[in-house]
C-alpha atoms as a PDB file:
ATOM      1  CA  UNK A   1     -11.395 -10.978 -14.225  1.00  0.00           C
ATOM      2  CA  UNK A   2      -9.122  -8.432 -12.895  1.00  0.00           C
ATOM      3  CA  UNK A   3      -8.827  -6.769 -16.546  1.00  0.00           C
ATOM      4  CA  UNK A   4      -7.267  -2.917 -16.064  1.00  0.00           C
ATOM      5  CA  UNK A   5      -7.093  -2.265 -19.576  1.00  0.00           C
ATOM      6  CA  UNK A   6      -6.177   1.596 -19.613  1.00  0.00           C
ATOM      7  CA  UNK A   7      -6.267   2.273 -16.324  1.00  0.00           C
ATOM      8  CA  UNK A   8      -3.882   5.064 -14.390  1.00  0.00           C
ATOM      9  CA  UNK A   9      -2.453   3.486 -11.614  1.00  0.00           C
ATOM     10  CA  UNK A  10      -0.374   5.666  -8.703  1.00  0.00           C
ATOM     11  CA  UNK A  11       1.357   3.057  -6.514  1.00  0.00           C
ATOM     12  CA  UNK A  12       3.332   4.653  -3.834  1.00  0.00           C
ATOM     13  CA  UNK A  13       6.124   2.784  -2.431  1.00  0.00           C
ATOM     14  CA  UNK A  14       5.549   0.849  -5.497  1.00  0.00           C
ATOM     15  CA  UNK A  15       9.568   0.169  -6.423  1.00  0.00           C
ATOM     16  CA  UNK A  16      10.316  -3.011  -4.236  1.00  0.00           C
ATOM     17  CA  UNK A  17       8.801  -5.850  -2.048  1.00  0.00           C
ATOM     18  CA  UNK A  18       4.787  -5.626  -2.048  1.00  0.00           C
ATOM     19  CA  UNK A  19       4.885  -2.338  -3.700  1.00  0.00           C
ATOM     20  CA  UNK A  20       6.720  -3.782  -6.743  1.00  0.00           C
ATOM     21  CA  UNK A  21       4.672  -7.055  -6.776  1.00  0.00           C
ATOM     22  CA  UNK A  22       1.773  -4.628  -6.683  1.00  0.00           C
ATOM     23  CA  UNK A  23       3.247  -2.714  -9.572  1.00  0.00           C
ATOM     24  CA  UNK A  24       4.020  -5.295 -11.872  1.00  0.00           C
ATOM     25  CA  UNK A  25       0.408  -7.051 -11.432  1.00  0.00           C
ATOM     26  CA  UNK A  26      -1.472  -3.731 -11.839  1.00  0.00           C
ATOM     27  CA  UNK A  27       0.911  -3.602 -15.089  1.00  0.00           C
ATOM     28  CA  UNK A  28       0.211  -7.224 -16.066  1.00  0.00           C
ATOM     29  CA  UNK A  29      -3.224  -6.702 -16.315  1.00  0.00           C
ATOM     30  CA  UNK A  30      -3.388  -3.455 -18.612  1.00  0.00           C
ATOM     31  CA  UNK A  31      -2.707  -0.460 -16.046  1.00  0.00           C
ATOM     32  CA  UNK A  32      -0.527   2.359 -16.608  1.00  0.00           C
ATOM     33  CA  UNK A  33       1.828   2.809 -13.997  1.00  0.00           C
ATOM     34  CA  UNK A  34       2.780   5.288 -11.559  1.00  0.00           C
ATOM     35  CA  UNK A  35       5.849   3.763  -9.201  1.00  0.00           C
ATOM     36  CA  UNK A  36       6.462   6.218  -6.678  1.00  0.00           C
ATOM     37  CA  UNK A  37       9.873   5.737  -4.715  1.00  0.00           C
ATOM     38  CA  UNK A  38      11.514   7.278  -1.813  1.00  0.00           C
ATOM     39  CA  UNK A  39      15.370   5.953  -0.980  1.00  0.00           C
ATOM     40  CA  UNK A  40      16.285   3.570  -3.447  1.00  0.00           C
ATOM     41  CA  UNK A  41      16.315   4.657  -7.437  1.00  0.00           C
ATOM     42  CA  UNK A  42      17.648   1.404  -8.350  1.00  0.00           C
ATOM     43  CA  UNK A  43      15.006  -0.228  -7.363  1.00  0.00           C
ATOM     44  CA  UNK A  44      12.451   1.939  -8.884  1.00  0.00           C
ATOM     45  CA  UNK A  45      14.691   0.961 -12.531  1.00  0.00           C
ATOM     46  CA  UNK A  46      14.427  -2.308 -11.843  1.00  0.00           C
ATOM     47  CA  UNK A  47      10.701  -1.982 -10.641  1.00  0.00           C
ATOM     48  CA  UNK A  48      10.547  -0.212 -14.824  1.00  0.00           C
ATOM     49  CA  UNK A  49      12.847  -3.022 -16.468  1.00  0.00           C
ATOM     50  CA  UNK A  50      10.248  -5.645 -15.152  1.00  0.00           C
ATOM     51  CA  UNK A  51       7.106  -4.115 -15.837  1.00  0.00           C
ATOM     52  CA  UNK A  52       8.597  -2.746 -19.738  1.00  0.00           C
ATOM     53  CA  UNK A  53       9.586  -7.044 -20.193  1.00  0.00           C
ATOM     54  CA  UNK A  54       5.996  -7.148 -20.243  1.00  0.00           C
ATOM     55  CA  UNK A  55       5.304  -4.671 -22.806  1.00  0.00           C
ATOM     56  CA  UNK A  56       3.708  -2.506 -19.862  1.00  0.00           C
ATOM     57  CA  UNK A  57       3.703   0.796 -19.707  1.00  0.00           C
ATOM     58  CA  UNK A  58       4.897   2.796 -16.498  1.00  0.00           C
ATOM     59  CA  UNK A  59       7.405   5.629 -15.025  1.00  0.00           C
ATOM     60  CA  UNK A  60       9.133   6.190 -11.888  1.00  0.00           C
ATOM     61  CA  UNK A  61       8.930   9.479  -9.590  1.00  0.00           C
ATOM     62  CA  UNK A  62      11.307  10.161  -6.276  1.00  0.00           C
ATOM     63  CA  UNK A  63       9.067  11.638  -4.293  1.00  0.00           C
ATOM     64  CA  UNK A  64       8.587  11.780   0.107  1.00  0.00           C
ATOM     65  CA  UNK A  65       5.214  10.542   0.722  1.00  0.00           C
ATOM     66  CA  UNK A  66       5.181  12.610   3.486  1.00  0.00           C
ATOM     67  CA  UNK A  67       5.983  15.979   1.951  1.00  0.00           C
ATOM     68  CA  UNK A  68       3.684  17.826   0.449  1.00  0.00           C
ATOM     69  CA  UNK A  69       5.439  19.556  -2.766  1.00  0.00           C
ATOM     70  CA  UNK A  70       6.827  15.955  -3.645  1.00  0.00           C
ATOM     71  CA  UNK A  71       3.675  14.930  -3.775  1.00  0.00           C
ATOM     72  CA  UNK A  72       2.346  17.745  -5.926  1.00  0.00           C
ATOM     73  CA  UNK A  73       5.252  17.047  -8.060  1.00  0.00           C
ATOM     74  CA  UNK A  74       3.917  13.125  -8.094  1.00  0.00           C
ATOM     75  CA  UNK A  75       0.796  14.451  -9.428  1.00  0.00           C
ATOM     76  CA  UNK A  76       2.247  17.045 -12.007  1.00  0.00           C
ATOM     77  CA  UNK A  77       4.079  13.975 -13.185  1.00  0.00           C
ATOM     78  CA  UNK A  78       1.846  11.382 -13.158  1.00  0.00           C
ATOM     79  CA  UNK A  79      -0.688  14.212 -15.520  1.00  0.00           C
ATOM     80  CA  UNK A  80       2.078  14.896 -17.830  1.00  0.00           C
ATOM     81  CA  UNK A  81       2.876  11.288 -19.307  1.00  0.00           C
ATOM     82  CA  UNK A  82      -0.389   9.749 -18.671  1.00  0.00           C
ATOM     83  CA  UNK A  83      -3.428  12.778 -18.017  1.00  0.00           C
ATOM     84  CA  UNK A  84      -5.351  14.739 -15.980  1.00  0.00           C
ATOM     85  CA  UNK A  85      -7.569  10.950 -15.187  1.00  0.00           C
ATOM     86  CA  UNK A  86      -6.471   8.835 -12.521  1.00  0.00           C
ATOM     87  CA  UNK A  87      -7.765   5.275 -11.803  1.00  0.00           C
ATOM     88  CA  UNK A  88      -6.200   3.768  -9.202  1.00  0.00           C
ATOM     89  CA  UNK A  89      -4.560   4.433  -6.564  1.00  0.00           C
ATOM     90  CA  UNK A  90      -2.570   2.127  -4.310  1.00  0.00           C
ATOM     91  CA  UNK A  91      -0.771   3.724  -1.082  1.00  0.00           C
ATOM     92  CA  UNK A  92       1.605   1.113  -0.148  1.00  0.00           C
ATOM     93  CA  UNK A  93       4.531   3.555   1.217  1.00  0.00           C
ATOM     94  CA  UNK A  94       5.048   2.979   5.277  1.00  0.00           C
ATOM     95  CA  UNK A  95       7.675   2.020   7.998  1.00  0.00           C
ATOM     96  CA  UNK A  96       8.442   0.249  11.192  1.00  0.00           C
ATOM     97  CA  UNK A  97      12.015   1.891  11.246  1.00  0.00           C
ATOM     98  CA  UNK A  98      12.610   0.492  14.707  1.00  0.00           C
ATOM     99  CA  UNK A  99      10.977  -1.611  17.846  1.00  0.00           C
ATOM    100  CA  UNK A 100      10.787   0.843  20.916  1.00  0.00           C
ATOM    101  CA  UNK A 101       8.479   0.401  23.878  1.00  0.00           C
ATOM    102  CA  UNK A 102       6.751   3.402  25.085  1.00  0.00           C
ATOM    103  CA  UNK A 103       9.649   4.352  27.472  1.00  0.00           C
ATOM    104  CA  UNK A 104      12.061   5.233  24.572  1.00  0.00           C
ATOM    105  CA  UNK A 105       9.825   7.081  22.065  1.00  0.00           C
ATOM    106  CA  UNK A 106      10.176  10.569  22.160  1.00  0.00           C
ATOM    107  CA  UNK A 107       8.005  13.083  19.686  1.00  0.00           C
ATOM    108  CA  UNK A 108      10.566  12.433  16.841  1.00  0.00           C
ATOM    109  CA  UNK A 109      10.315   8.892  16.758  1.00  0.00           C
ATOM    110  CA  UNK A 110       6.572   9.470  17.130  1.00  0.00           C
ATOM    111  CA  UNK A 111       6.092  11.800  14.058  1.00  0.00           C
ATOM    112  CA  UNK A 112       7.948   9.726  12.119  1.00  0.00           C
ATOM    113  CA  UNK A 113       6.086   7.026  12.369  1.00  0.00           C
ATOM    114  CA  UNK A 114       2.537   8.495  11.897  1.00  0.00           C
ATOM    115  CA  UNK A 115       4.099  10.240   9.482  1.00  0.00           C
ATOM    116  CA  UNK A 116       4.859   7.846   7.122  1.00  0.00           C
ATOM    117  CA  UNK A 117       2.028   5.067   7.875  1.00  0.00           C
ATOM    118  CA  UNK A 118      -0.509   7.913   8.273  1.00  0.00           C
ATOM    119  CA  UNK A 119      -0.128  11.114   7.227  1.00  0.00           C
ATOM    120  CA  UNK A 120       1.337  10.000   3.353  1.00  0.00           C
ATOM    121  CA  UNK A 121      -1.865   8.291   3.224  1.00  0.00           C
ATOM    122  CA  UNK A 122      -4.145  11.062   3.962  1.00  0.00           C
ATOM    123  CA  UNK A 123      -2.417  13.776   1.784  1.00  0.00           C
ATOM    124  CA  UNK A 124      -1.448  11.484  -1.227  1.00  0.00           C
ATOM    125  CA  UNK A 125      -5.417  10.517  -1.300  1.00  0.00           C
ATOM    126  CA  UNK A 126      -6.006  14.358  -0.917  1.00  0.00           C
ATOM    127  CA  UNK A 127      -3.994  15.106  -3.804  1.00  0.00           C
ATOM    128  CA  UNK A 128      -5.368  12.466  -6.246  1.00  0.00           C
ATOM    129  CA  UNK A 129      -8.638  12.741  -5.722  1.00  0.00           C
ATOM    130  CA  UNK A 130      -9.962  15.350  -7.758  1.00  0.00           C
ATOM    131  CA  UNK A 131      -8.317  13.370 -10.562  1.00  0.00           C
ATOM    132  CA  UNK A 132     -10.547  10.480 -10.194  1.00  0.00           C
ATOM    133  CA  UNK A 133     -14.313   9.730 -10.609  1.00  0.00           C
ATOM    134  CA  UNK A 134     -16.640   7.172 -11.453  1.00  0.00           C
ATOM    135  CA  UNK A 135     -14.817   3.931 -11.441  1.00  0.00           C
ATOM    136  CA  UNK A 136     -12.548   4.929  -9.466  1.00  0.00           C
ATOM    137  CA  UNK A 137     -10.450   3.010  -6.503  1.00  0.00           C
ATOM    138  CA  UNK A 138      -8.294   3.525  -3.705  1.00  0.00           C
ATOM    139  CA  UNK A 139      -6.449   0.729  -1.720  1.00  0.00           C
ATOM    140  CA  UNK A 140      -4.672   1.732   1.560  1.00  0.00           C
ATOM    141  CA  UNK A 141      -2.379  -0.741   3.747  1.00  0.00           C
ATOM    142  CA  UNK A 142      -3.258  -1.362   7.482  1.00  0.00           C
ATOM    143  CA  UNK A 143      -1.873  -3.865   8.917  1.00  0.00           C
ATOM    144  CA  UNK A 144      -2.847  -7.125  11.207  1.00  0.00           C
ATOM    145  CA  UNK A 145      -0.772  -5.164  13.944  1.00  0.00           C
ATOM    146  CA  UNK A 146      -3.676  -2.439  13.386  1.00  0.00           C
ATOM    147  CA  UNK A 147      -5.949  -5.206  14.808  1.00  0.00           C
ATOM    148  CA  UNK A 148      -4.344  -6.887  17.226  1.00  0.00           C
ATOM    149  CA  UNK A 149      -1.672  -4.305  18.264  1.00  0.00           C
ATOM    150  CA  UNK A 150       1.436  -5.429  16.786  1.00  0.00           C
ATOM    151  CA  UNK A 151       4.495  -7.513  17.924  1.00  0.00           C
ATOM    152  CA  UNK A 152       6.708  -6.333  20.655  1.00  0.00           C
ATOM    153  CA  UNK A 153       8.108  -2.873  20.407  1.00  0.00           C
ATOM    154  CA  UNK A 154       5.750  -1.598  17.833  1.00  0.00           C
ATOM    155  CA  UNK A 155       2.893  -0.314  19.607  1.00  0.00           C
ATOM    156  CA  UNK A 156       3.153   3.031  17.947  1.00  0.00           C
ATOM    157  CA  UNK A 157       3.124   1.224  14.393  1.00  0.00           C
ATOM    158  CA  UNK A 158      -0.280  -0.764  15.075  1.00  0.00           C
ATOM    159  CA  UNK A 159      -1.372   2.648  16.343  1.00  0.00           C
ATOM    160  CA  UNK A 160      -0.824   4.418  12.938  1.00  0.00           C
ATOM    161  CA  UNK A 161      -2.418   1.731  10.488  1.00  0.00           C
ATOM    162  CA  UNK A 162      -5.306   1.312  12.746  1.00  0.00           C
ATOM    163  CA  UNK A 163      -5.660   4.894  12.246  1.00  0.00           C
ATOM    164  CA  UNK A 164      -5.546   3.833   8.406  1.00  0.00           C
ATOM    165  CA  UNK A 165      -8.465   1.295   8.979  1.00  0.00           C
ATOM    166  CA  UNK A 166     -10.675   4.068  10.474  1.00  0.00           C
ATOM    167  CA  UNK A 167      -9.620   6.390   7.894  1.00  0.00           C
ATOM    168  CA  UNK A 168     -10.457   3.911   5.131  1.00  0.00           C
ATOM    169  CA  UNK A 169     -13.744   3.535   6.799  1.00  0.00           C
ATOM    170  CA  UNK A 170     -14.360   7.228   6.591  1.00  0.00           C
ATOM    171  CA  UNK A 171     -13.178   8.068   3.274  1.00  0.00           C
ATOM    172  CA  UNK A 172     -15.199   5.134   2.356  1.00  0.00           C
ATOM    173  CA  UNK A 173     -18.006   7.066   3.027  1.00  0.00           C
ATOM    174  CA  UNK A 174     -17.608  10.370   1.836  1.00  0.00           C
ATOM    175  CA  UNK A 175     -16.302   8.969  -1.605  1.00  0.00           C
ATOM    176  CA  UNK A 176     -18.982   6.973  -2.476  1.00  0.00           C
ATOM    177  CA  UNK A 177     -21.326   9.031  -4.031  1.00  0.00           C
ATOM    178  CA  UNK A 178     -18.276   9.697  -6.182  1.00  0.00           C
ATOM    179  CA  UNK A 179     -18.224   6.342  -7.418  1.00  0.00           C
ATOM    180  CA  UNK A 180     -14.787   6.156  -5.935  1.00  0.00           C
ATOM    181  CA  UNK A 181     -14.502   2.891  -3.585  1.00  0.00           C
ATOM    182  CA  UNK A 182     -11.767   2.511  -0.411  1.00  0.00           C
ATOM    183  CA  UNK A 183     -10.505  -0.443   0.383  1.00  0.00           C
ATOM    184  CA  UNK A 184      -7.559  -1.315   2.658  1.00  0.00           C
ATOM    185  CA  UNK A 185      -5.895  -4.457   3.415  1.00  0.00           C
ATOM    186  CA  UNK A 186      -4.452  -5.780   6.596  1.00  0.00           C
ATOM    187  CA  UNK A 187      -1.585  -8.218   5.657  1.00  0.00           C
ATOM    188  CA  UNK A 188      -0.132 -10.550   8.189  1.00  0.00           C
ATOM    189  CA  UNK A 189       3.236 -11.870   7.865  1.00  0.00           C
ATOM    190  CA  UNK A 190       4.670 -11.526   4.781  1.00  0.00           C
ATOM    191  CA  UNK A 191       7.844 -12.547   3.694  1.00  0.00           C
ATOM    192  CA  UNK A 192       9.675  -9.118   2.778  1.00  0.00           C
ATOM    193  CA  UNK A 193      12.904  -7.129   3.618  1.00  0.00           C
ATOM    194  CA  UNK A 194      10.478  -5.671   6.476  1.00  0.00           C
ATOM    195  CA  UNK A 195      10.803  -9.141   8.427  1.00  0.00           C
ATOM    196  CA  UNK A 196      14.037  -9.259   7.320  1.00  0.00           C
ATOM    197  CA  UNK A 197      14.598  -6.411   8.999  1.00  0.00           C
ATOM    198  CA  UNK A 198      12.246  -6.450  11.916  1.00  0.00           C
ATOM    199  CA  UNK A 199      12.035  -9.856  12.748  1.00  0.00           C
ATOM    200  CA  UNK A 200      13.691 -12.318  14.429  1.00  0.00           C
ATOM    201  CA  UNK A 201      14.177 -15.874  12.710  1.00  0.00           C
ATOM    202  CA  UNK A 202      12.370 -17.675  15.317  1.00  0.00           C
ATOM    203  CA  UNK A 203       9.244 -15.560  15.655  1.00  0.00           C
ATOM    204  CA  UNK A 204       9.141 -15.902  11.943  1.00  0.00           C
ATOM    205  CA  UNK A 205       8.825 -19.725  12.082  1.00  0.00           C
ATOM    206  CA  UNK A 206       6.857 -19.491  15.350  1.00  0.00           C
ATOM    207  CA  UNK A 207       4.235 -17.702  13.240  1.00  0.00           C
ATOM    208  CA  UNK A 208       4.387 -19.354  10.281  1.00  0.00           C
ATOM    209  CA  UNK A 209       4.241 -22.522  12.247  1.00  0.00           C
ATOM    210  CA  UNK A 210       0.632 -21.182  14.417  1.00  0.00           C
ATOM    211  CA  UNK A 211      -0.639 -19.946  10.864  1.00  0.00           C
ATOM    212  CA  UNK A 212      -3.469 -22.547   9.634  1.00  0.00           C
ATOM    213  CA  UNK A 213      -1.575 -22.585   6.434  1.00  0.00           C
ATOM    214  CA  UNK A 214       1.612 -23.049   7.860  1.00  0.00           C
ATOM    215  CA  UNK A 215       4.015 -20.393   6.075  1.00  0.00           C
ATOM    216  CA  UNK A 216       4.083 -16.856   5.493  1.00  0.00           C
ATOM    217  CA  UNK A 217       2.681 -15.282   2.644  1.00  0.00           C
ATOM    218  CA  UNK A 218       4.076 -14.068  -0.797  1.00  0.00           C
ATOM    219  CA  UNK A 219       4.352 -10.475  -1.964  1.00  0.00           C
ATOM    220  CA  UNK A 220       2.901 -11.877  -5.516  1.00  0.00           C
ATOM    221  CA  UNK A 221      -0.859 -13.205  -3.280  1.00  0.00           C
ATOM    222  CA  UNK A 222      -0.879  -9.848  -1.687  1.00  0.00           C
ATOM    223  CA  UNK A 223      -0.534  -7.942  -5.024  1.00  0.00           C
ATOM    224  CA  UNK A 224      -3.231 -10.543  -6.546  1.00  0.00           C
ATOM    225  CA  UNK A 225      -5.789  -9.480  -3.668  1.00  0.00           C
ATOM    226  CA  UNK A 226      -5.062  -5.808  -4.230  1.00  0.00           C
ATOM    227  CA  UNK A 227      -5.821  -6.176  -8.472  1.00  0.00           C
ATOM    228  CA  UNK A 228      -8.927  -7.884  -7.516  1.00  0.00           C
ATOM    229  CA  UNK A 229     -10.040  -4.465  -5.427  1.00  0.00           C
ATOM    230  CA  UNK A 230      -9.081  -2.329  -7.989  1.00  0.00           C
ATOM    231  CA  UNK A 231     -10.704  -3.713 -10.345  1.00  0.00           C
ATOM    232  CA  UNK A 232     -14.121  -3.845 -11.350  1.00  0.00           C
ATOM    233  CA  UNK A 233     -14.587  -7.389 -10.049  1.00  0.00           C
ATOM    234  CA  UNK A 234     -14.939  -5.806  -6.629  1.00  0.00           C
ATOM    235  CA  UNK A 235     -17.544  -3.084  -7.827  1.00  0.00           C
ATOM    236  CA  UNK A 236     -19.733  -3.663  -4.517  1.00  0.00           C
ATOM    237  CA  UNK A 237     -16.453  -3.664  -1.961  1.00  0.00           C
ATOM    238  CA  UNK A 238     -15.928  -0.876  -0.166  1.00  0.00           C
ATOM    239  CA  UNK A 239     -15.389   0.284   3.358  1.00  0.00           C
ATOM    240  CA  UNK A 240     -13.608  -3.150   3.704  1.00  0.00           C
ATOM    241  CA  UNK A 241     -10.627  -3.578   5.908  1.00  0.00           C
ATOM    242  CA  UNK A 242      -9.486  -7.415   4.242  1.00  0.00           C
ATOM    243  CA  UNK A 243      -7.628  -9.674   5.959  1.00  0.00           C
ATOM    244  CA  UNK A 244      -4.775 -11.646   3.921  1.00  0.00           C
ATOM    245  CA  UNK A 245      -3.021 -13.662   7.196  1.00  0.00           C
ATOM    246  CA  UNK A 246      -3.199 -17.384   5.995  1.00  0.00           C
ATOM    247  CA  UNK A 247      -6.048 -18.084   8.471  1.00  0.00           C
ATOM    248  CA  UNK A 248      -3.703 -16.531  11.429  1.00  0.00           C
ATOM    249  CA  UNK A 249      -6.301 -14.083  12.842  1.00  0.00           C
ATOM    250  CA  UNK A 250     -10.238 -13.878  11.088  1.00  0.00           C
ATOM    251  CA  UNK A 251     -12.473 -11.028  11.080  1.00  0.00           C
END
């Protein structure tokens, strides 16, 4: 259903957690693939050992999302080894970095933050675009916390991806008589090194324990949902902000 059979597929933060899983699916079903990575090179191997055990085809670039020459140099890459035509693209990268209430951010913290949830989005898209047509799609990540305004102490976080809903919305829009659709998802809780990092144990069960299905969710169902809107299967989706929560919050 979800076939990607020669597909270029960008993916950035693409080397671990939900960018990985995304990676490897994409891969799994025929894509070429892009991993973009930021901090963490071993990953990205690994990320490349996994998706070459499946006779898929992909390479690795560093690159700061949020920079604009390493993302030219993501695109000079990503034409050398695989063309001047781009499929898919999949703009996973984004950060919590740290819970502060709106007495302790200063313009730093604040930058960095739209930064990385926001502006990587906007200029990676900017930068990939003229390589794509017809066919084409784009997959951002929002968040639930875009919805509902996040857990404590990240207020500016649900800020930034619900500035990647609207965005989505927009580009949506102006892409369409491209033939280019823009989707985004807003995942709930998903268990990743994010909660691991973000989270405390209790508010993790609380959740899972108030979520219809009773758990979190996997990486792997997240990347499934994101194949599905890449592919060709979703040729009449766009625009779409989807939920993947377990039933936690609906639409």
């Amino acid at each position: 259903m979800n076939d990607l059979t020669g597909k270029v597929a960008v993916v950035t933060g693409g080397a671990r957690d939900i960018g990985r899983a995304i990676s490897l699916k994409l891969a799994k079903e025929g894509a070429k693939v892009v991993v973009n990575y930021f901090d963490n090179e071993d990953d990205a191997k690994e990320t490349i050992r996994q998706i070459k055990a499946l006779n898929g085809e992909a390479i690795y670039v560093y690159g700061d999302a949020t920079n604009l020459d390493d993302i030219n140099n993501l695109v000079d890459k990503t034409k050398e080894v695989f063309g001047d035509k781009v499929d898919i693209l999949i703009n996973v990268a984004g950060g919590l970095f740290a819970r502060k209430t709106i007495t302790e951010v200063d313009v730093d913290f604040y930058n960095l933050i739209m930064d990385v949830n926001f502006k990587s989005c906007v200029f990676v898209t900017q930068a990939f675009v003229p390589l794509m047509g017809e066919g084409g799609a784009i997959v951002n990540f929002a968040s639930q916390a875009g919805r509902d305004g996040g857990g404590p102490g990240a207020f500016l976080y649900a800020a930034s991806k619900g500035a990647v809903s609207t965005f989505t919305r927009g580009l949506a829009k102006e892409l369409g008589p491209k033939g280019i659709r823009v989707n985004a998802l807003n995942p709930g809780m998903i268990a990743t090194k994010f909660h691991d990092d973000f989270t405390k144990d209790q508010v993790r069960v609380n959740v899972a324990n108030a979520t219809p299905l009773r758990r979190e969710g996997r990486a792997e169902e997240v990347a499934d949902l994101v194949a599905y809107l890449a592919s060709d299967a979703s040729s009449f989706l766009t625009g779409n902000n989807v939920d993947i929560n377990g039933g936690l919050a609906f639409s």
